[in-house]
Protein backbone atom coordinates (compact mmCIF):
# COMPACT_ATOMS: atom_id res chain seq x y z
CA UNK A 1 104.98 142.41 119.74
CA UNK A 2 104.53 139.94 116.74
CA UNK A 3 102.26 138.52 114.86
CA UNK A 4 101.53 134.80 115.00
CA UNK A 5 100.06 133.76 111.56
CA UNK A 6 99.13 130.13 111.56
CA UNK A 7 97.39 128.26 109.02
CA UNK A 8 96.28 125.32 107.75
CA UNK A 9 97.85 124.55 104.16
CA UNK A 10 96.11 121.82 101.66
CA UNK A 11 92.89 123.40 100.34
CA UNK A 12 93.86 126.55 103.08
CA UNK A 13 96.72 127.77 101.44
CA UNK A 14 97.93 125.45 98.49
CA UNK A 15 95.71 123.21 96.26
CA UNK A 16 95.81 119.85 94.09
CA UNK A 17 95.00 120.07 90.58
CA UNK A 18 91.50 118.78 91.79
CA UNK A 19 90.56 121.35 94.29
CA UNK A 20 91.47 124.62 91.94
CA UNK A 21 88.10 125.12 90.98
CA UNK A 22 88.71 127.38 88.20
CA UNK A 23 85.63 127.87 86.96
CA UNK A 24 86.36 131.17 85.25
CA UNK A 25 87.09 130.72 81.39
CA UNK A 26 90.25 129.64 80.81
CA UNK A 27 92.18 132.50 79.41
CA UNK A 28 91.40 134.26 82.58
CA UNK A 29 92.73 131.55 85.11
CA UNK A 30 95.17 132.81 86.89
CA UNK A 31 98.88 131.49 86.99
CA UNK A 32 99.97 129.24 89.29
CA UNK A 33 103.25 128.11 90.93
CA UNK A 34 103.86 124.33 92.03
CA UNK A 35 104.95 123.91 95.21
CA UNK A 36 104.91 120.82 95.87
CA UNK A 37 106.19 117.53 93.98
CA UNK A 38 106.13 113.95 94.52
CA UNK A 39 107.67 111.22 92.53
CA UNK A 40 108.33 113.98 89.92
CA UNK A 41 105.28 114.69 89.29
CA UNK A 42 103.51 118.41 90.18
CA UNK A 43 101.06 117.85 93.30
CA UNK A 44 100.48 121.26 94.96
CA UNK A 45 99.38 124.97 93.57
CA UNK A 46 98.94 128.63 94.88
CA UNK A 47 98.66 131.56 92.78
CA UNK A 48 101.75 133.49 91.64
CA UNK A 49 99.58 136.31 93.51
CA UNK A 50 99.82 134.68 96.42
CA UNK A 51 103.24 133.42 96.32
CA UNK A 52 104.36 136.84 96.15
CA UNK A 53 101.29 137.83 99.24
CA UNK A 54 103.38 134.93 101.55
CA UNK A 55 106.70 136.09 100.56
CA UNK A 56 105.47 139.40 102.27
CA UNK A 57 103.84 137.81 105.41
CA UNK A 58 106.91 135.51 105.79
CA UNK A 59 108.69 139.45 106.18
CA UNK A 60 106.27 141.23 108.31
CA UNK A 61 104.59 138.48 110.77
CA UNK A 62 105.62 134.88 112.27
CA UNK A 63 104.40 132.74 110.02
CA UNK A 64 103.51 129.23 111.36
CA UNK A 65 102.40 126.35 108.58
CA UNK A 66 100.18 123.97 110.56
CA UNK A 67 99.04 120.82 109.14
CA UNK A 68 98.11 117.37 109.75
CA UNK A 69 100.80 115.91 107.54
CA UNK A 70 102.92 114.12 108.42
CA UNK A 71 107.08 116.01 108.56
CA UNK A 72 108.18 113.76 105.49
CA UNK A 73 104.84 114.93 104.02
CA UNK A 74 105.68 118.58 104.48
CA UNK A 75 109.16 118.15 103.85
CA UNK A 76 107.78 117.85 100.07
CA UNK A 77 106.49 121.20 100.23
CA UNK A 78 108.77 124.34 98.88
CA UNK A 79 106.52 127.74 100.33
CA UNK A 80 107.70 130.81 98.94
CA UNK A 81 109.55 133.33 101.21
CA UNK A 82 111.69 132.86 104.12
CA UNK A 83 111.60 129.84 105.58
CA UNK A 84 109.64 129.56 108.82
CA UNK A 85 111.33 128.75 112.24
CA UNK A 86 108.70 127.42 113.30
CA UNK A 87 106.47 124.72 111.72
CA UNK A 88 103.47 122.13 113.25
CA UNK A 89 103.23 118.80 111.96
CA UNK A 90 100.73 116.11 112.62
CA UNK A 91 97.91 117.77 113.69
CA UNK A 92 99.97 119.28 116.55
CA UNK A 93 102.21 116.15 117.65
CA UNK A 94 105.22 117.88 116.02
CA UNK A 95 106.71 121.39 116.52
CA UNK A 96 109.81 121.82 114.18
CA UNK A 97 112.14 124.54 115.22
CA UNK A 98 114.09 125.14 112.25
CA UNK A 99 113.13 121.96 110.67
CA UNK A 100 113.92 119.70 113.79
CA UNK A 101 110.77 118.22 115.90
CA UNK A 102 110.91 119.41 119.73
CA UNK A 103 111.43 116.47 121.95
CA UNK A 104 110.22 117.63 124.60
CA UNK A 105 106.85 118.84 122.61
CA UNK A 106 106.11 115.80 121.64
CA UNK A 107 106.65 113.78 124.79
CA UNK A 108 104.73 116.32 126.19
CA UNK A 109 101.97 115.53 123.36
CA UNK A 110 101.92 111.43 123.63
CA UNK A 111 101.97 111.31 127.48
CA UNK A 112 99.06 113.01 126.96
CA UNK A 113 97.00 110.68 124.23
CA UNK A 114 97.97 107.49 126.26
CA UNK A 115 96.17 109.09 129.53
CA UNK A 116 93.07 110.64 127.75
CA UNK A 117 92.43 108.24 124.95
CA UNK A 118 91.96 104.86 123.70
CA UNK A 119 95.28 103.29 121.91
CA UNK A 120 96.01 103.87 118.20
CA UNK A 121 95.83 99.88 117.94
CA UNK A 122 92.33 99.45 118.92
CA UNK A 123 91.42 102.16 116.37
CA UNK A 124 93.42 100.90 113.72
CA UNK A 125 92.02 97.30 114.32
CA UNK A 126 88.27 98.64 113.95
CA UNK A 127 88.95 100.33 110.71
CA UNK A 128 90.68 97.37 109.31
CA UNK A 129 87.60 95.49 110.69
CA UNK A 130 85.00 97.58 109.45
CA UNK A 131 86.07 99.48 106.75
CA UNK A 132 85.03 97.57 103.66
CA UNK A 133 87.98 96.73 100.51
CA UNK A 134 85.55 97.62 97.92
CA UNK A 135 86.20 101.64 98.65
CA UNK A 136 89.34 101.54 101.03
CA UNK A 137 92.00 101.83 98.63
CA UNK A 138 95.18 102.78 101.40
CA UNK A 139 95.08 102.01 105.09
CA UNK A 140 97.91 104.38 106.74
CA UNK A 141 99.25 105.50 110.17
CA UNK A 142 100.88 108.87 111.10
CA UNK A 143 103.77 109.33 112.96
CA UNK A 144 102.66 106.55 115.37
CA UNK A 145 99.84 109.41 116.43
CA UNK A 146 96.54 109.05 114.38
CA UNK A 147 95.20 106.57 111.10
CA UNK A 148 93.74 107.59 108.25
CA UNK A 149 92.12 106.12 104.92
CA UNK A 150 92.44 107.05 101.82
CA UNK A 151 89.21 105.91 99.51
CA UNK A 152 87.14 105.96 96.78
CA UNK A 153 84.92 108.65 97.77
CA UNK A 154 81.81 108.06 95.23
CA UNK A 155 81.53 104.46 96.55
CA UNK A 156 81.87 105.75 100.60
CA UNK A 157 78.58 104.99 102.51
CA UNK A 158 77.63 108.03 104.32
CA UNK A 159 76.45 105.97 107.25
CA UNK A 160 79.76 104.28 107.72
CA UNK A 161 81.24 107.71 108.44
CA UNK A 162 78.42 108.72 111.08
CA UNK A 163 78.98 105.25 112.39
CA UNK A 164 82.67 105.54 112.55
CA UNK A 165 82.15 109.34 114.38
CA UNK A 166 79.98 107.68 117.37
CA UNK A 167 82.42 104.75 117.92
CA UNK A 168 85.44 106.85 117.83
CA UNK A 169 83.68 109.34 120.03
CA UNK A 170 83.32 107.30 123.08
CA UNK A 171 86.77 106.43 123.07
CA UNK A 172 88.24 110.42 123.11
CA UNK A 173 89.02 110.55 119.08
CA UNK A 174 87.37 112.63 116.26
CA UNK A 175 86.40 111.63 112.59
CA UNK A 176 87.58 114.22 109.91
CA UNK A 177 86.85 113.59 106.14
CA UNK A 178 88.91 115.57 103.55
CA UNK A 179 88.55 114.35 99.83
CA UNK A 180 89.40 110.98 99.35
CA UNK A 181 90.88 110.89 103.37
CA UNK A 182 89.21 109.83 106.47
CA UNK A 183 91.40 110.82 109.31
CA UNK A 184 90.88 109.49 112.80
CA UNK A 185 92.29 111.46 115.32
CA UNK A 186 93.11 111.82 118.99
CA UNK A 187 90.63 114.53 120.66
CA UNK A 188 93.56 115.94 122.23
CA UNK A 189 95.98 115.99 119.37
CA UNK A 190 95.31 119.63 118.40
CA UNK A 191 96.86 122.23 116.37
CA UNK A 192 95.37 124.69 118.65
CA UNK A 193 97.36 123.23 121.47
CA UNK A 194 100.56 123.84 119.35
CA UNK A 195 100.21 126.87 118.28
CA UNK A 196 99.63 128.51 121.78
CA UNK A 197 103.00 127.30 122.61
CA UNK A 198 104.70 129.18 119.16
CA UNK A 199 102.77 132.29 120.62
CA UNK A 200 104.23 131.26 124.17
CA UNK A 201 107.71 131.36 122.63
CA UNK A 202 107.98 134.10 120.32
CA UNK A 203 105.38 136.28 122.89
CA UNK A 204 102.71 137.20 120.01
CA UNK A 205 100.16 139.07 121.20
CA UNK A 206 97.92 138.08 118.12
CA UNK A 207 97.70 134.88 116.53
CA UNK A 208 95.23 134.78 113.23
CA UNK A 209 94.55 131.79 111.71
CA UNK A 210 92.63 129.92 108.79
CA UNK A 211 91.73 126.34 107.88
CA UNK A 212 88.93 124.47 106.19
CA UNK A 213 88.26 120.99 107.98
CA UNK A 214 86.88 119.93 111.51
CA UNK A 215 90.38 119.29 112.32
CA UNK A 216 91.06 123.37 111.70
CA UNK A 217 88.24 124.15 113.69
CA UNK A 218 89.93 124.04 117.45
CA UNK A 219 92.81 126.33 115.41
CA UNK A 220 90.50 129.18 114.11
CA UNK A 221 88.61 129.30 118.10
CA UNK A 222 91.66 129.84 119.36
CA UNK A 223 92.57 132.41 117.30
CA UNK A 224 91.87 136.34 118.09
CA UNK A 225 90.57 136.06 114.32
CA UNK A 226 90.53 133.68 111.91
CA UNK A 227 88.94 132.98 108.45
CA UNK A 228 87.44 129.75 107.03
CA UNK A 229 87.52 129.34 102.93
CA UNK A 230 83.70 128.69 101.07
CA UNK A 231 84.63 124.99 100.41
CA UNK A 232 85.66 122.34 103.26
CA UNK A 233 84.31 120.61 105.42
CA UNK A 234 83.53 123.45 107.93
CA UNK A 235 81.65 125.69 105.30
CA UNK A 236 79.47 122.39 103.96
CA UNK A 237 78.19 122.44 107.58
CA UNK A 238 77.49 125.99 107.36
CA UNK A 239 80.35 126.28 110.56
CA UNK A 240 81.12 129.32 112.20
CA UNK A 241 82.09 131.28 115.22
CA UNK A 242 82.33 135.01 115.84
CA UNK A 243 85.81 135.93 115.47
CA UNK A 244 85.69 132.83 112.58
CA UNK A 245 84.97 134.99 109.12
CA UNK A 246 83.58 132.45 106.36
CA UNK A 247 85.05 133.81 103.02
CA UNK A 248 82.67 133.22 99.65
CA UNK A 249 85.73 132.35 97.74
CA UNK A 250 86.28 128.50 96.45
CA UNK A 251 89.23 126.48 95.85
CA UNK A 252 92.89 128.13 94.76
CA UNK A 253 91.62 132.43 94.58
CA UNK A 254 90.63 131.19 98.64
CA UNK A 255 93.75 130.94 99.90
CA UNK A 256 94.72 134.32 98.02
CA UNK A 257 91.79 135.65 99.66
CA UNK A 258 92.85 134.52 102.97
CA UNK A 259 96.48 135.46 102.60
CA UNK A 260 95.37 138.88 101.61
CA UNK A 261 93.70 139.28 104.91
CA UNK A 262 96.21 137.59 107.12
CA UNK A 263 98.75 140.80 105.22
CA UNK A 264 95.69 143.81 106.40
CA UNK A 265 95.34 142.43 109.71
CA UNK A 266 99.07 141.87 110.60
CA UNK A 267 99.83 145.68 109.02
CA UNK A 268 96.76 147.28 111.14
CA UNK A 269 98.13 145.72 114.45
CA UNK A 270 101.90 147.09 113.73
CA UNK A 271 100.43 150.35 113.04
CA UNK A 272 98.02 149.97 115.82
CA UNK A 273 101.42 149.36 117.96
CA UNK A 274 103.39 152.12 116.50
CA UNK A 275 100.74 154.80 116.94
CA UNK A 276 100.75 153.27 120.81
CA UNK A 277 103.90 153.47 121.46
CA UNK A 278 104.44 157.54 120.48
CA UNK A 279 105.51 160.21 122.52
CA UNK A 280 102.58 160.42 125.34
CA UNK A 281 101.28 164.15 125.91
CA UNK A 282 102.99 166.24 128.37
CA UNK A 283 101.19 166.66 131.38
């Protein structure tokens, strides 16, 4: 059977010039491959090491990039290795099969969010409302789905957030924030949720995941194992789980980290299934 690898990718997987944290000195950074661009400039970085530790996943595992952005977001993404049949977008509300979005998925998805939870427009009219120009610098929404902020995080009050979590709360969302972003999202607009219908279709038997926000954290419980990096949100609040193992590595040597494990456990369950599957003894 295969194996479903699904992970999270900014600060998971692939990193901004701002979340590298290369602290070593400088001749012994390591070299790094863009992967991502956007109005021609160079936004996104892994390792070369761990372009070359994907290229070998994409060969030996189903390998499932799952992130909030939005599909024109990842469409600005180039991964090393062979492109992935499948692909979730937007926090779970879009499941690409070879690059086009499910229809029934995400039917499936909204009918869902307009029966459990308050509309988008009554969140998107308290954050307008409340959320104060002086540090808001972008008001967005995704895909019709979720909103989300981008700011000026040294100016954020830390009680707006809290307040923001308790309001949103009551109404079935959740309150993520990532850097400079403050993502409001549908409780029931999972990754999770999307990801147990890839292993549904392809009929994995394992799924191992990673991710580093609150918005990862439904992914790596429903995981049979799954590994969290040192920085993000989950690690600041000291989050964990028992099949959930919190890495000490920070920033870009992370998600080589975390590749290098996805690679061991995916090559211990094929030979775990090979040695199975031998000649049984003659009785």
């Amino acid at each position: 059977m295969p194996v479903l690898v699904a992970s999270d990718l900014d600060r998971t997987l692939i990193y901004s010039a701002a979340a590298l944290a290369l602290t070593m000195p400088d001749p012994r950074a390591p070299r790094l491959l863009c992967v991502e661009v956007h109005e021609s400039r160079p936004l996104s970085f892994m390792t070369e090491t761990s372009a070359g530790l994907l290229t070998e996943l994409g060969d030996e595992a189903v390998f499932v990039p799952t992130t909030t952005r939005t599909r024109k977001q990842y469409q600005r993404i180039n991964l090393p290795g062979p492109a992935p049949t499948y692909v979730i977008c937007a926090n779970g509300g879009h499941l690409l099969v070879d690059g086009v979005s499910d229809p029934d998925w995400h039917a499936r998805v909204t009918a869902r969010l307009a029966e459990e939870c308050a509309p988008l427009d009554e969140v998107r009219a308290h954050l307008e409302a409340t959320a104060d120009p002086l540090w808001v610098r972008k008001h967005r929404i995704a895909e019709d789905l979720f909103a989300y902020l981008v700011v000026e995080r040294e100016l954020l009050p830390e009680e707006w957030v809290k307040e923001l979590a308790v309001w949103a709360e009551g109404r079935g969302w959740t309150v993520s924030l990532q850097g400079r972003k403050i993502y409001a999202v549908p409780k029931p607009l999972t990754k999770s949720a999307a990801v147990r219908e890839v292993a549904r279709r392809t009929g994995a038997e394992l799924t191992l995941t990673a991710g580093d926000s609150l918005l990862d954290a439904d992914l790596l419980l429903a995981a049979d194992r799954g590994w969290r990096p040192g920085h993000g949100e989950l690690a600041d609040g000291g989050w964990t789980a028992p099949a959930v193992s919190a890495l000490p590595e920070r920033g870009v040597l992370a998600g080589e980290r975390i590749l290098r494990e996805f690679l061991r456990a995916t090559r211990n369950a094929d030979r775990a299934g090979r040695e199975g599957s031998g000649p049984s003894d003659p009785g």
